[in-house]
N, C-alpha and C. Protein backbone atom coordinates (compact mmCIF):
# COMPACT_ATOMS: atom_id res chain seq x y z
N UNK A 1 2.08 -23.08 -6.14
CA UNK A 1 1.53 -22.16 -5.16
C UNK A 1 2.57 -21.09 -4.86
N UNK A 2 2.08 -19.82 -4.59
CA UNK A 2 2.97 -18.91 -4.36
C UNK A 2 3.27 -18.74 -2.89
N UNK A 3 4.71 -18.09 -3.05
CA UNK A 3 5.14 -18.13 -1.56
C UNK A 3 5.07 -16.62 -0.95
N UNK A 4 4.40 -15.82 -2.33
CA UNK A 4 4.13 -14.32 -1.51
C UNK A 4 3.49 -14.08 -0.04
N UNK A 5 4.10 -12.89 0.33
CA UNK A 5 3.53 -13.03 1.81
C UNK A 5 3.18 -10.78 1.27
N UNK A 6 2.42 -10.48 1.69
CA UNK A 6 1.70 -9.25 1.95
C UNK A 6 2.43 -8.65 2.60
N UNK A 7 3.15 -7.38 2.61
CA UNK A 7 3.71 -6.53 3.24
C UNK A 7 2.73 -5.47 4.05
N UNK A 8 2.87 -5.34 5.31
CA UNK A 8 1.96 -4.80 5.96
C UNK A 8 1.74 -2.95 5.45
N UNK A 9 0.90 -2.47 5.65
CA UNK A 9 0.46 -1.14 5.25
C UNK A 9 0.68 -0.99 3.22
N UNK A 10 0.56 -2.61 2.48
CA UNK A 10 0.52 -2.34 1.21
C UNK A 10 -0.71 -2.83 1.12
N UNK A 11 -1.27 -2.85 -0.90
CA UNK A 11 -1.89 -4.03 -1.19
C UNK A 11 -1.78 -3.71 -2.48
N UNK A 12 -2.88 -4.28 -2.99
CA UNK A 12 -2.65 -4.46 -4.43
C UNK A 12 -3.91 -4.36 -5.58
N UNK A 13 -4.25 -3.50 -6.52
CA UNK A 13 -5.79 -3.46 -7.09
C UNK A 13 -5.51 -4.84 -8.22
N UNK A 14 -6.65 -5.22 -9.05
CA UNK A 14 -6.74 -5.71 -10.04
C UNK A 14 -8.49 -5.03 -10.48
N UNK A 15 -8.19 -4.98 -12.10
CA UNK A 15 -9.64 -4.80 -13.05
C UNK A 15 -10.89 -5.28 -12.59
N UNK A 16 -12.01 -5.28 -12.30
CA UNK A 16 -12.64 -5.49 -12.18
C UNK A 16 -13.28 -5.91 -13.16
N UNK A 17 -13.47 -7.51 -13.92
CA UNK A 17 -14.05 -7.91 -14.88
C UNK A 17 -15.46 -8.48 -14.65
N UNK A 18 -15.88 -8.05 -13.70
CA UNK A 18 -17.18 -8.50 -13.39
C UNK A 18 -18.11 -7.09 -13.13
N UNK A 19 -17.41 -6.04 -13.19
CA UNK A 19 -18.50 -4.58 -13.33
C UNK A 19 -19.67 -4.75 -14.14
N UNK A 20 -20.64 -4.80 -13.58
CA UNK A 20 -22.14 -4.84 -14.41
C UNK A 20 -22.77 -2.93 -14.46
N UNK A 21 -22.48 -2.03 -13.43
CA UNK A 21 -23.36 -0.57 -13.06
C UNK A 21 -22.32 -0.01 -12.65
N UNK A 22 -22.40 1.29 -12.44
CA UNK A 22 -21.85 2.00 -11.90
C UNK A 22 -21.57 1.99 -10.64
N UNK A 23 -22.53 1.80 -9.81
CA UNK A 23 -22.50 1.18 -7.76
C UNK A 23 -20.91 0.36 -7.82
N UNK A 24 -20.63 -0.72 -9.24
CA UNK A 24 -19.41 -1.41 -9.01
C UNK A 24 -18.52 -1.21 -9.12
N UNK A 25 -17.31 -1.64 -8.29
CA UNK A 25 -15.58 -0.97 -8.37
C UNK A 25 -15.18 -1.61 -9.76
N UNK A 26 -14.42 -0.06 -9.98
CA UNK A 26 -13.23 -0.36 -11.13
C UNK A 26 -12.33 -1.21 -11.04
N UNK A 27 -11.72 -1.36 -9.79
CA UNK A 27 -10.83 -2.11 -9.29
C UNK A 27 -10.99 -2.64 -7.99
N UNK A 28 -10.52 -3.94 -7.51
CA UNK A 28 -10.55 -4.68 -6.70
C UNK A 28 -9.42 -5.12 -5.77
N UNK A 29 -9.19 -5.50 -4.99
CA UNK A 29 -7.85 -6.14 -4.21
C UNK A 29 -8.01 -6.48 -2.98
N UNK A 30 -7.05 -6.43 -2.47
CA UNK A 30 -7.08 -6.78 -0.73
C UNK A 30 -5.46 -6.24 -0.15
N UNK A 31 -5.63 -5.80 1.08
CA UNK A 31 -4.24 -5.28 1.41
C UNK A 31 -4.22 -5.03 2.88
N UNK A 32 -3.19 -5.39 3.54
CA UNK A 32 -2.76 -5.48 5.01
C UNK A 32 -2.63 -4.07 5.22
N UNK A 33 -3.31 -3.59 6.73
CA UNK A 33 -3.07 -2.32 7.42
C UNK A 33 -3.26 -2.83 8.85
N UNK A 34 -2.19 -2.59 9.21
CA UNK A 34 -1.90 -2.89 10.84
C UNK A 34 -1.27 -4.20 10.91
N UNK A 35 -1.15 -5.30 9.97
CA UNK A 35 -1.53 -6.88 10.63
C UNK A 35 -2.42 -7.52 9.95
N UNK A 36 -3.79 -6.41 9.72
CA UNK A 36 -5.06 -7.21 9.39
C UNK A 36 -4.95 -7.01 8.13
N UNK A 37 -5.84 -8.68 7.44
CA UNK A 37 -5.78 -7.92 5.88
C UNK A 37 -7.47 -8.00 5.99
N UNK A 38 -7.33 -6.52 4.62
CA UNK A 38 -8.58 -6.31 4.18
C UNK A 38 -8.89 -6.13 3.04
N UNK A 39 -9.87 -5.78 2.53
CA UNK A 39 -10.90 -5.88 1.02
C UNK A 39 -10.71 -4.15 0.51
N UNK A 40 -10.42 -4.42 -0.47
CA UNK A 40 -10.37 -2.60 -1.03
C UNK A 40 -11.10 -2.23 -2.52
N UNK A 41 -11.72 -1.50 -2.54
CA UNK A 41 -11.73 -1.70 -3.96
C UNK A 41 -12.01 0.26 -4.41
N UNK A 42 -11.86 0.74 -5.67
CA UNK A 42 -11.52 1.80 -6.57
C UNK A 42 -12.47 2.39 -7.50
N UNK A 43 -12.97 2.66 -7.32
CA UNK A 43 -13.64 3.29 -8.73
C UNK A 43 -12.99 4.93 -9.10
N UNK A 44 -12.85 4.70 -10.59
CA UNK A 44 -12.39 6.14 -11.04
C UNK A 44 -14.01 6.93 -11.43
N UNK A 45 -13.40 8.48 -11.37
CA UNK A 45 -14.81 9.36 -11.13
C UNK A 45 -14.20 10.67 -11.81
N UNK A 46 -14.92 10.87 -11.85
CA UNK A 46 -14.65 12.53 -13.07
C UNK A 46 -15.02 14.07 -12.20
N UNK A 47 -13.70 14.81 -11.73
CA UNK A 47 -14.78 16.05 -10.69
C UNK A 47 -14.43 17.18 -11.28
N UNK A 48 -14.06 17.97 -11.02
CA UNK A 48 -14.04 19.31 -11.50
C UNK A 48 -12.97 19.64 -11.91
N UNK A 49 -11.80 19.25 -11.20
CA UNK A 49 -10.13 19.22 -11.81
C UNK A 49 -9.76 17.78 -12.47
N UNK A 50 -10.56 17.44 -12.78
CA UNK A 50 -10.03 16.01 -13.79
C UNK A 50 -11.04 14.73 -13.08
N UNK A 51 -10.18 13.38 -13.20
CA UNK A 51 -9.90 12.14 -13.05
C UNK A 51 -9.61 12.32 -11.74
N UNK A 52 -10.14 11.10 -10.86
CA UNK A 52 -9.51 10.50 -9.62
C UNK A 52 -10.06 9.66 -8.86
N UNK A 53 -9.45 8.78 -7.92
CA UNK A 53 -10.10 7.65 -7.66
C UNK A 53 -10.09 7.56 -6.53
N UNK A 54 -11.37 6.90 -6.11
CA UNK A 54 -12.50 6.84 -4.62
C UNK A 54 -12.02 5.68 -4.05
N UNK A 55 -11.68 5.03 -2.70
CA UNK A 55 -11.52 4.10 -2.61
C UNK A 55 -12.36 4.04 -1.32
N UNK A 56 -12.75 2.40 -1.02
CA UNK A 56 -13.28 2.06 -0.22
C UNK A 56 -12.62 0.86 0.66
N UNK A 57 -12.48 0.72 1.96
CA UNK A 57 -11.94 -0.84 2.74
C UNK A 57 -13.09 -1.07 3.93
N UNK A 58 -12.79 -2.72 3.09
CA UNK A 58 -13.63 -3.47 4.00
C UNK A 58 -13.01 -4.90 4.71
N UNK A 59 -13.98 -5.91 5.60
CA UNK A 59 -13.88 -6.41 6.80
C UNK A 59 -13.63 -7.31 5.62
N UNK A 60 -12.85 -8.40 5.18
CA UNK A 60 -13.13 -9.74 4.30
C UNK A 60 -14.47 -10.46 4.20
N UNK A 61 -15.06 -10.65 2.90
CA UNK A 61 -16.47 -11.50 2.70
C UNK A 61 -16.05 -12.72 3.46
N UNK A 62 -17.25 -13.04 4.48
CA UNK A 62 -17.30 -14.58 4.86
C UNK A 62 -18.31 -14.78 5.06
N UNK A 63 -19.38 -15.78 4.19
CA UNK A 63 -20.28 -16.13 3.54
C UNK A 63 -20.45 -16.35 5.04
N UNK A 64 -21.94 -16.12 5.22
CA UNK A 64 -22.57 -16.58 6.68
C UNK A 64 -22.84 -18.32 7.26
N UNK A 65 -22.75 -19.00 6.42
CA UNK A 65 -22.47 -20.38 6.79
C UNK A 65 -21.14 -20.62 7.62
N UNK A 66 -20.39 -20.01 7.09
CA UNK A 66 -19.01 -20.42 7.46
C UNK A 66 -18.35 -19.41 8.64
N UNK A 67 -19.09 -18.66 9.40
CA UNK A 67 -18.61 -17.70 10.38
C UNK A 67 -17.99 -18.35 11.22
N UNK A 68 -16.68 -18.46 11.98
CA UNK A 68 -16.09 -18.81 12.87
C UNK A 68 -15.66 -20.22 12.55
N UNK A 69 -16.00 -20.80 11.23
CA UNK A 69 -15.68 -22.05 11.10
C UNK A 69 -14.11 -22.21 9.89
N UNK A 70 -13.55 -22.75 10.62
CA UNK A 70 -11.77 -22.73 10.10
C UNK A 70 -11.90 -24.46 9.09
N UNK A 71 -12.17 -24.63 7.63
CA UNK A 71 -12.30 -25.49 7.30
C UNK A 71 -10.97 -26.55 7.01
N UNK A 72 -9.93 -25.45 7.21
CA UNK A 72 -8.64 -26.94 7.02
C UNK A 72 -8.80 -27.50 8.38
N UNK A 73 -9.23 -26.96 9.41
CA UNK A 73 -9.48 -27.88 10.75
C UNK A 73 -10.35 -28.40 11.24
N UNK A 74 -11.72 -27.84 10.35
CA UNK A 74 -13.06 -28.57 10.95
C UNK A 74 -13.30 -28.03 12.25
N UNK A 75 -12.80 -26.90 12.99
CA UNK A 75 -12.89 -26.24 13.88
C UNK A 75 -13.74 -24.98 14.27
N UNK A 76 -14.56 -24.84 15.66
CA UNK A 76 -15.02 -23.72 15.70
C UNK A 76 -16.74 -23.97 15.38
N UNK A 77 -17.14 -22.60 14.82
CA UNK A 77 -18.94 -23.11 14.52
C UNK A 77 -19.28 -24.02 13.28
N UNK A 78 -20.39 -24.64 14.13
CA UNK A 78 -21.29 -25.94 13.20
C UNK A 78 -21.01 -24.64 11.57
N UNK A 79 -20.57 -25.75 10.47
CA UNK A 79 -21.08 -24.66 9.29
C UNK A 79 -22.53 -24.78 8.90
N UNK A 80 -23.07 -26.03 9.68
CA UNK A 80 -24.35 -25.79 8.72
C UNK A 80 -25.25 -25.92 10.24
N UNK A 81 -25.89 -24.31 10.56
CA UNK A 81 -26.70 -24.81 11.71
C UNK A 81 -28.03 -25.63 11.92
N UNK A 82 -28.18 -26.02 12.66
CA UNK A 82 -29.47 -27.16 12.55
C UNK A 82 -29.57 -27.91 12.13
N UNK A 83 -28.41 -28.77 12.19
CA UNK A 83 -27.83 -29.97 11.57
C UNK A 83 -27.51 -30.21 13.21
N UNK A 84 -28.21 -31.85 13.42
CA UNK A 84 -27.77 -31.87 14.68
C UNK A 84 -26.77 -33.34 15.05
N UNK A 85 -26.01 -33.17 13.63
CA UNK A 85 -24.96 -33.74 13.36
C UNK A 85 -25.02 -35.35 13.66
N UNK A 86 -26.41 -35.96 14.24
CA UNK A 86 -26.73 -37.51 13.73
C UNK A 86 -26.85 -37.82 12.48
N UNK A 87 -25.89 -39.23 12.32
CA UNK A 87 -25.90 -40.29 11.18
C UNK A 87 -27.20 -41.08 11.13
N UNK A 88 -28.49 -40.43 9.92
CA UNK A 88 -29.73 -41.24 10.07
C UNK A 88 -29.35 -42.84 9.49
N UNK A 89 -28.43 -43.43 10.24
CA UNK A 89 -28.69 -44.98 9.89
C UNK A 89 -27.67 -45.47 11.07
């Protein structure tokens, strides 16, 4: 396991090997601004003076089951709602 730690106001792209259309980034990553880390991703684009690249940042994906729920602690919201957490036996 790595012991990297994110330097704040950096980050970092990687290839995007899962591009299927155009809508999808060239590149992908995640990178700290302020404290917070976030989701970034790149696409290169062609304009009138050449080559150059668009970027976009976002909030981190967290699949809606798991909102507020911290799984190394089992803490926070039910992950699965409407589960009313009785053992049927």
């Amino acid at each position: 396991m790595s012991d990297y730690q994110q330097k704040d106001n950096t980050g970092i792209l990687f290839k995007n090997d899962y591009k299927k259309s155009d809508s999808h980034p060239d590149y992908k990553g995640k990178c700290m601004v302020n404290g917070k880390e976030m989701e970034f991703a790149a696409w290169i684009k062609q304009g009138q003076k050449g080559k150059f690249m668009s970027f976009s940042f976002s909030e981190p994906f967290v699949p809606k089951a798991q909102e507020g729920f911290d799984p190394n602690t089992g803490t926070g919201s039910d992950p699965m709602p409407g589960d009313d957490q009785q053992i049927p036996f």
